[in-house]
Protein backbone atom coordinates (compact mmCIF):
# COMPACT_ATOMS: atom_id res chain seq x y z
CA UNK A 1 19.74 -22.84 94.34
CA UNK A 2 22.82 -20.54 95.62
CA UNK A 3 19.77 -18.63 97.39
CA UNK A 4 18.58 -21.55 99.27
CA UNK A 5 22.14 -22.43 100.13
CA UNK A 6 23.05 -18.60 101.70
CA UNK A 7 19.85 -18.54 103.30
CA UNK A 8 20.10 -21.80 105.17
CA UNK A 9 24.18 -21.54 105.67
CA UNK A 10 25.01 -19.75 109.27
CA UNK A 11 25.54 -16.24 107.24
CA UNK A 12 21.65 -16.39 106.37
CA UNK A 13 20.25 -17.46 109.66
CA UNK A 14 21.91 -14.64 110.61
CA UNK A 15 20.89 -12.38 108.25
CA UNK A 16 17.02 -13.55 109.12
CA UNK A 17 17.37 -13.10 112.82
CA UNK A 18 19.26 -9.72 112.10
CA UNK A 19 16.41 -8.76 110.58
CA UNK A 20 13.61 -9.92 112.05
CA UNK A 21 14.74 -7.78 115.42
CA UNK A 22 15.64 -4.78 112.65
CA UNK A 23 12.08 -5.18 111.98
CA UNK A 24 10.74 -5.79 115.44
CA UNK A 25 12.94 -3.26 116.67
CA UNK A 26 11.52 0.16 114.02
CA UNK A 27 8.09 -1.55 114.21
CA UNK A 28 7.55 -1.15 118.00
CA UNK A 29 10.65 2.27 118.58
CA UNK A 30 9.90 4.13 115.62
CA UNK A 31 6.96 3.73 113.75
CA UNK A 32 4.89 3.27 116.43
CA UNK A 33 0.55 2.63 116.70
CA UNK A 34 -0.92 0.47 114.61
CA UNK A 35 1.24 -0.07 111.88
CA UNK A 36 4.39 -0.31 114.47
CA UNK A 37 2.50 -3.55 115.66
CA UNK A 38 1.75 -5.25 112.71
CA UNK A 39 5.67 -4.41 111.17
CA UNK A 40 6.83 -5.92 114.86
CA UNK A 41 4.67 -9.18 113.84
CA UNK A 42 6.11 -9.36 110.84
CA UNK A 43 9.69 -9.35 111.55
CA UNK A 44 8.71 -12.44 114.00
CA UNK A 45 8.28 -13.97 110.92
CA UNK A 46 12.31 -14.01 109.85
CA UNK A 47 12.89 -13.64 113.55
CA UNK A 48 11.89 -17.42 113.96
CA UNK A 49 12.68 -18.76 110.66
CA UNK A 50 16.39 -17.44 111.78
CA UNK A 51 16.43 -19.16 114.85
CA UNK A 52 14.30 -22.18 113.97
CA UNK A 53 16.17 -23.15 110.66
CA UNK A 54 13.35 -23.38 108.64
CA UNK A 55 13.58 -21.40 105.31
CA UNK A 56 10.18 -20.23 103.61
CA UNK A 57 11.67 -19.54 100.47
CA UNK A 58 13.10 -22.86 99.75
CA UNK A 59 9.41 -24.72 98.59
CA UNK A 60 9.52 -21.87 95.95
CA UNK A 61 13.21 -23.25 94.23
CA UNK A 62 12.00 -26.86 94.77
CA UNK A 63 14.38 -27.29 97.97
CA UNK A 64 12.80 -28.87 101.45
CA UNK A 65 11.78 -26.09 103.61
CA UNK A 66 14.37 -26.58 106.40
CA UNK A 67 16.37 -25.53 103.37
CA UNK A 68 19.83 -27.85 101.95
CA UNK A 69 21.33 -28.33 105.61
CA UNK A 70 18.00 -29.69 107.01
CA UNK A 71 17.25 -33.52 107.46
């Protein structure tokens, strides 16, 4: 469960949102066409779960999927 507790802490929303825009940002600057696009979409994917709070990993460990911190 230390996973699910770094990913939903500050330091892991963080790290998702980091990320996602790492991803967004290669997708649509360096990569480029098609598969620039669909790498972009993909790092919306941590992108929100960073700012949203919801962690899709947690189901997996048996944790709720807005992670320990969520209610």
């Amino acid at each position: 469960m230390g996973f699910v507790r770094f990913m939903s802490s500050t330091t892991g929303r963080i790290l998702r949102i980091v990320a996602g825009l790492a991803l967004i940002a290669v997708g649509l600057l360096v990569v480029g066409g098609t598969g620039g696009i669909i790498l972009a979409v993909v790092g919306l994917v941590p992108l929100a779960a960073g700012l949203f709070g919801f962690c899709l990993f947690a189901p997996l460990f048996g944790a709720s999927f807005k992670g320990e911190t969520g209610s």
